[in-house]
N, C-alpha and C. Protein backbone atom coordinates (compact mmCIF):
# COMPACT_ATOMS: atom_id res chain seq x y z
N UNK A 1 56.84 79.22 -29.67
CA UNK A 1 58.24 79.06 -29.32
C UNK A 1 58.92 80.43 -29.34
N UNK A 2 59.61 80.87 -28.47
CA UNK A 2 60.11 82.38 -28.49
C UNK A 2 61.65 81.67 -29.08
N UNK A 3 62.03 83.04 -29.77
CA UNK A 3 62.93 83.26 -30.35
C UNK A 3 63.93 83.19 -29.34
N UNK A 4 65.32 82.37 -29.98
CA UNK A 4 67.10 82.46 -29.61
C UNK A 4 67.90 83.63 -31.16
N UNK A 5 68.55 83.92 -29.83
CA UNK A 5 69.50 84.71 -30.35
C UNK A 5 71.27 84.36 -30.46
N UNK A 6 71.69 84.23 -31.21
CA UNK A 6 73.73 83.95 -31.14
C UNK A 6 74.00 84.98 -31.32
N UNK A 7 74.85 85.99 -30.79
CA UNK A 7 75.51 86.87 -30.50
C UNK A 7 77.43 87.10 -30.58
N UNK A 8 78.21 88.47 -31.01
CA UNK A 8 79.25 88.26 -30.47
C UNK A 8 79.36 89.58 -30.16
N UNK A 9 80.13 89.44 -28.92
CA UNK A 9 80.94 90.79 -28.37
C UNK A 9 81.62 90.73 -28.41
N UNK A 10 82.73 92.42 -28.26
CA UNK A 10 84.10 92.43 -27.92
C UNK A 10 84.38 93.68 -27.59
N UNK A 11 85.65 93.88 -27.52
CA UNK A 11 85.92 95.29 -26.63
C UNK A 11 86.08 96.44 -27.45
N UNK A 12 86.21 97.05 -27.05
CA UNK A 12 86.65 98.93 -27.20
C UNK A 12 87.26 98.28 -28.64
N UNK A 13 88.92 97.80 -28.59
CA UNK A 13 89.75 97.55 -29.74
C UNK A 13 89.82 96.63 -30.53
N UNK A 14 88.47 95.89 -30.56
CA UNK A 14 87.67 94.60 -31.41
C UNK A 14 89.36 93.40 -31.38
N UNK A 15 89.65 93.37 -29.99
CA UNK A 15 90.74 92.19 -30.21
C UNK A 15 90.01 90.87 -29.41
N UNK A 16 89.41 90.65 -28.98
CA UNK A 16 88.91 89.81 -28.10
C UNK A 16 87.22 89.24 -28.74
N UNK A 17 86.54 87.90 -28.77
CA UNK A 17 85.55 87.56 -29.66
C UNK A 17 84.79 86.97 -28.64
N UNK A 18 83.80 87.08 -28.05
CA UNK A 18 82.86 86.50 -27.55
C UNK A 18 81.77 85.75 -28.15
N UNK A 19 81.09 84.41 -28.04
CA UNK A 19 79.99 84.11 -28.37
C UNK A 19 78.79 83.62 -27.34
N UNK A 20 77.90 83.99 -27.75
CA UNK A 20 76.83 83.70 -26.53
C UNK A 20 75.70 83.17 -27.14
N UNK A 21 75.03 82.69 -26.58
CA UNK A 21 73.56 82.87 -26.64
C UNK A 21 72.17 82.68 -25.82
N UNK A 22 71.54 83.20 -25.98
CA UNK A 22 69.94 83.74 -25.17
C UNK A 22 68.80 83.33 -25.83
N UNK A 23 67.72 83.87 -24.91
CA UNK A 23 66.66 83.76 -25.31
C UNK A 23 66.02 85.59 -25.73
N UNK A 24 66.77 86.21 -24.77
CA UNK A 24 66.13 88.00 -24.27
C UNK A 24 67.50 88.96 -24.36
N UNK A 25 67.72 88.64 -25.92
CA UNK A 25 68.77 89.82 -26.48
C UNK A 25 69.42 91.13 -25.45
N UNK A 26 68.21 91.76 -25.43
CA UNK A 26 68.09 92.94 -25.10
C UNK A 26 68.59 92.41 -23.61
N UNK A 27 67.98 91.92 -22.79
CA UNK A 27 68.54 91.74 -20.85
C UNK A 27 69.86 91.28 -21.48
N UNK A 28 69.96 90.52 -21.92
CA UNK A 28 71.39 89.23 -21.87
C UNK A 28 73.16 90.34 -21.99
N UNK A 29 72.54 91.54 -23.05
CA UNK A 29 73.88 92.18 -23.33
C UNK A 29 73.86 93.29 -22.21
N UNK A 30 72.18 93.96 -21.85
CA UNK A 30 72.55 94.87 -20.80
C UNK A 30 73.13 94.12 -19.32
N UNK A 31 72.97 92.32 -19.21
CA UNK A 31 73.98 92.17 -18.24
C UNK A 31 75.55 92.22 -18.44
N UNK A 32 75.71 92.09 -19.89
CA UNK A 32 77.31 92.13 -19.74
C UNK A 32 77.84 93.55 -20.13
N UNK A 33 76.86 94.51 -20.42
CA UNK A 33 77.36 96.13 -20.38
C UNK A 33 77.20 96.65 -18.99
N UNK A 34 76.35 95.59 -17.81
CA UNK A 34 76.85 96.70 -16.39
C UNK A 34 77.52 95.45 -15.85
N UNK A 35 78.28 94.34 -16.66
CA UNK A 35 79.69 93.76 -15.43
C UNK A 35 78.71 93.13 -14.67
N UNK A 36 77.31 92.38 -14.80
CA UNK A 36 77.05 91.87 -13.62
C UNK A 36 77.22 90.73 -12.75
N UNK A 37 78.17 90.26 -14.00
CA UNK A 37 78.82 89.03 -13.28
C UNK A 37 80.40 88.84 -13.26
N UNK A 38 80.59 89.85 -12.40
CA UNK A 38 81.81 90.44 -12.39
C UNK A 38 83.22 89.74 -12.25
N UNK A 39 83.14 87.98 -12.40
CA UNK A 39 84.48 86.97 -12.69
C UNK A 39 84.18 86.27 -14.01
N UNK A 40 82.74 86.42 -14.85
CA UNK A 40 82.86 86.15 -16.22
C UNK A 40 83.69 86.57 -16.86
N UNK A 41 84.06 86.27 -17.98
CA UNK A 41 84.90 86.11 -19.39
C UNK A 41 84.73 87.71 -19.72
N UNK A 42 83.49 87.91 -20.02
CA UNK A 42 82.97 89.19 -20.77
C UNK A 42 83.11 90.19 -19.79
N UNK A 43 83.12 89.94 -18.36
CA UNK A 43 83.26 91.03 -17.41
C UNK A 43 85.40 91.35 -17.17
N UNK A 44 85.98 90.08 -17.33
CA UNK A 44 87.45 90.14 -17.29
C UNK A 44 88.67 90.98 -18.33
N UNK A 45 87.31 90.40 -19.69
CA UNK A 45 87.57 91.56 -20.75
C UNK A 45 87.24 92.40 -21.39
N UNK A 46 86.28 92.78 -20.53
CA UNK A 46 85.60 93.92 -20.66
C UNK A 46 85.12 93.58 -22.43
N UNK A 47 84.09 92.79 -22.64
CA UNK A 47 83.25 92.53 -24.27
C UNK A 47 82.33 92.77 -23.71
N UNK A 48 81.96 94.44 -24.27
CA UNK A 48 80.69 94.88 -23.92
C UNK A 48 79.87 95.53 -24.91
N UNK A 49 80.99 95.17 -26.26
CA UNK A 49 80.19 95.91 -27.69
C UNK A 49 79.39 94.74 -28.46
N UNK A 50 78.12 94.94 -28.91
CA UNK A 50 77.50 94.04 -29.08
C UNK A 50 77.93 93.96 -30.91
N UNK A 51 78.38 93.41 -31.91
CA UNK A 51 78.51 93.58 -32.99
C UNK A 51 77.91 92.76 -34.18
N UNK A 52 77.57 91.77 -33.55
CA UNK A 52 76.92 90.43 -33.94
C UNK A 52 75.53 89.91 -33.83
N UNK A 53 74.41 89.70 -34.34
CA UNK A 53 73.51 88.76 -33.73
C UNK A 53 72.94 88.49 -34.52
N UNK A 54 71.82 87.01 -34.42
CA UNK A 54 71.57 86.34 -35.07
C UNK A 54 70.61 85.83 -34.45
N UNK A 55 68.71 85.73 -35.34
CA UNK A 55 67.67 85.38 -35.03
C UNK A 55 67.37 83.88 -35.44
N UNK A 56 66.80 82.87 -34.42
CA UNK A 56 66.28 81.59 -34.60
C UNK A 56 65.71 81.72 -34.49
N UNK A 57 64.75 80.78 -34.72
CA UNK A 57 63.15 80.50 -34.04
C UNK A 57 63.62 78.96 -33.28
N UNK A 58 64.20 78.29 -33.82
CA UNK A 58 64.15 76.90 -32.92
C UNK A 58 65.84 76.80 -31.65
N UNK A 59 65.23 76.31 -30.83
CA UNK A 59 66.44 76.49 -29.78
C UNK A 59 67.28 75.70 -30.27
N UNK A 60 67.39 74.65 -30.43
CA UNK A 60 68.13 73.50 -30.74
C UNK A 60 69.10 74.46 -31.70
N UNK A 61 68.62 74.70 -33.15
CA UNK A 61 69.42 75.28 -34.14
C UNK A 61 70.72 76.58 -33.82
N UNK A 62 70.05 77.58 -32.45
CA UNK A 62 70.38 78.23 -31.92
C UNK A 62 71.74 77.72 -31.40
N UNK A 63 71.63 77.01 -30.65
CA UNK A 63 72.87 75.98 -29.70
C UNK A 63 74.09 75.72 -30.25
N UNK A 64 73.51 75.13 -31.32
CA UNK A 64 74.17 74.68 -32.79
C UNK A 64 74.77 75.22 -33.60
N UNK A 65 74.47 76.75 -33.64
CA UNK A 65 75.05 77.26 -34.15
C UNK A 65 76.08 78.47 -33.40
N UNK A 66 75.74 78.41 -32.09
CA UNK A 66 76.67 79.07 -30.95
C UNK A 66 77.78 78.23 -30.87
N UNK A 67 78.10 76.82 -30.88
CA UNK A 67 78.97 76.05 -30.55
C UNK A 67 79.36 75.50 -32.45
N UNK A 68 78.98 76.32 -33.19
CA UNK A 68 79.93 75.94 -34.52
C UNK A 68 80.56 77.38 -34.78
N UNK A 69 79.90 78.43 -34.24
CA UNK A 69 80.65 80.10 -34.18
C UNK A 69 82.03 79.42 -32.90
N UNK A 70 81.73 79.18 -32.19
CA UNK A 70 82.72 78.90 -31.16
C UNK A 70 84.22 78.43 -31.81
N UNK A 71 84.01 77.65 -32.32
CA UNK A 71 84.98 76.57 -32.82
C UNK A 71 85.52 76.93 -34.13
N UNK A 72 84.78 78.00 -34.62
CA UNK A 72 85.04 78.79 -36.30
C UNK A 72 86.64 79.36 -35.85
N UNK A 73 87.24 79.51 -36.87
CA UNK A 73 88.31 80.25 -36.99
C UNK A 73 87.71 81.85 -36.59
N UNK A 74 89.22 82.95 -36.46
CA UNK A 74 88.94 83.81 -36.32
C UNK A 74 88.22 84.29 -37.38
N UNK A 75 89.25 84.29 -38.28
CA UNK A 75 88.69 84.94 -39.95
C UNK A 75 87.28 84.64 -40.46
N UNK A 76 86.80 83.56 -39.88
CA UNK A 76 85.45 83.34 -40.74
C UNK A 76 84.60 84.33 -39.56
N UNK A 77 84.59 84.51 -37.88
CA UNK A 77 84.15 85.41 -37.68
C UNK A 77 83.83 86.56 -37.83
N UNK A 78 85.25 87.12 -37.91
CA UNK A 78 85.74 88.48 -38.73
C UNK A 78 84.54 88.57 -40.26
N UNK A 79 84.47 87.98 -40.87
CA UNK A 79 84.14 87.88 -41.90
C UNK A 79 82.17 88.02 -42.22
N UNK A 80 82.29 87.18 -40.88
CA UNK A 80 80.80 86.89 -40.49
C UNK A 80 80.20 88.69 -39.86
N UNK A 81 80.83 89.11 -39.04
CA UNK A 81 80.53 90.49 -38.81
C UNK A 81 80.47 91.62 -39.97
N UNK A 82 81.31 91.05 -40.60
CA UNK A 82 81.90 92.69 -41.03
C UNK A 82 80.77 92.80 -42.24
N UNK A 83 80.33 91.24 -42.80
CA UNK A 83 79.37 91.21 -43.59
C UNK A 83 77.76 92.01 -43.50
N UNK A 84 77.39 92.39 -42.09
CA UNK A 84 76.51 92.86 -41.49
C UNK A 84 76.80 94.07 -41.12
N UNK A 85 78.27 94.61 -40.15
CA UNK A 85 78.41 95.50 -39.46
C UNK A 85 80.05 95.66 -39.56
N UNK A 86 79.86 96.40 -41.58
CA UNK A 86 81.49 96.47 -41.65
C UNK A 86 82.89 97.46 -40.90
N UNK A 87 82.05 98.97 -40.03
CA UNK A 87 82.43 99.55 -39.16
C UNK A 87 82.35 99.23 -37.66
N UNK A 88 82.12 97.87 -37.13
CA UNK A 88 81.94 97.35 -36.03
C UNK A 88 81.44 98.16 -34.74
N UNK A 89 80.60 98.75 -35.52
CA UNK A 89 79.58 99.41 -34.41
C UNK A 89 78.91 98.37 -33.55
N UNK A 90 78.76 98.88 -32.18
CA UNK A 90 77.89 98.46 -31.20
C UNK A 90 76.36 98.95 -31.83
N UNK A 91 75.69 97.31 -31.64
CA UNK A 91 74.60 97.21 -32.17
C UNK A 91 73.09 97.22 -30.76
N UNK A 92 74.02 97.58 -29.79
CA UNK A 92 73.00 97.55 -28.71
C UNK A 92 71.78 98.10 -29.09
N UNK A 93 71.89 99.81 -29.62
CA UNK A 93 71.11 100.61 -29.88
C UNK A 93 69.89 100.18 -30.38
N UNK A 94 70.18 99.13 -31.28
CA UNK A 94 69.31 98.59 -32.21
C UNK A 94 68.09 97.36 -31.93
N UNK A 95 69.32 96.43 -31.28
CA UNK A 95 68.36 95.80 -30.18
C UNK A 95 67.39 96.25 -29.13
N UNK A 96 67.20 97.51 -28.91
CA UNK A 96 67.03 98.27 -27.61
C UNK A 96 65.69 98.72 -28.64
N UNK A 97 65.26 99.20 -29.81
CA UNK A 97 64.38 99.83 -30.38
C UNK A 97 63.05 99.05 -30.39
């Protein structure tokens, strides 16, 4: 079973929260760092810093937990990042290694 990933982006001035999720980390954010779907959400507001992510092994759990990040308050997001990545660095780099 290949691994899912939950993810969040956001912009330049971390005001805006994206959640996603994939199967192929690495393709999934370099489509929303070149805009390639240029009337998406992430392309309108420009969420192209990756700050967030999160390894499954089962898809289902994955889903599940993209659509309970969704519905989370801001603050528990906020909270959820900063716990990992308290200078909200773009974590592309890392995925990319």
């Amino acid at each position: 079973m290949k691994a899912m990933y939950v993810y969040i982006l956001t912009n330049i001035n971390n005001t805006t929260l994206y959640i996603g999720v994939t199967n192929d980390l690495k393709r999934r954010i370099f489509e929303h760092k070149s805009g390639l779907f240029k009337s998406a959400f992430t392309a309108r507001y420009s969420l192209t810093k990756l700050v967030y992510f999160e390894c499954h092994e089962d898809e289902l759990i994955a889903i599940a937990r993209e659509k309970y990040l969704k519905k989370a308050f801001r603050k528990e997001k906020i909270k959820l990042i900063e716990a990992k990545n308290p200078l909200w660095n773009d974590l592309y780099d890392e995925v990319c290694l």
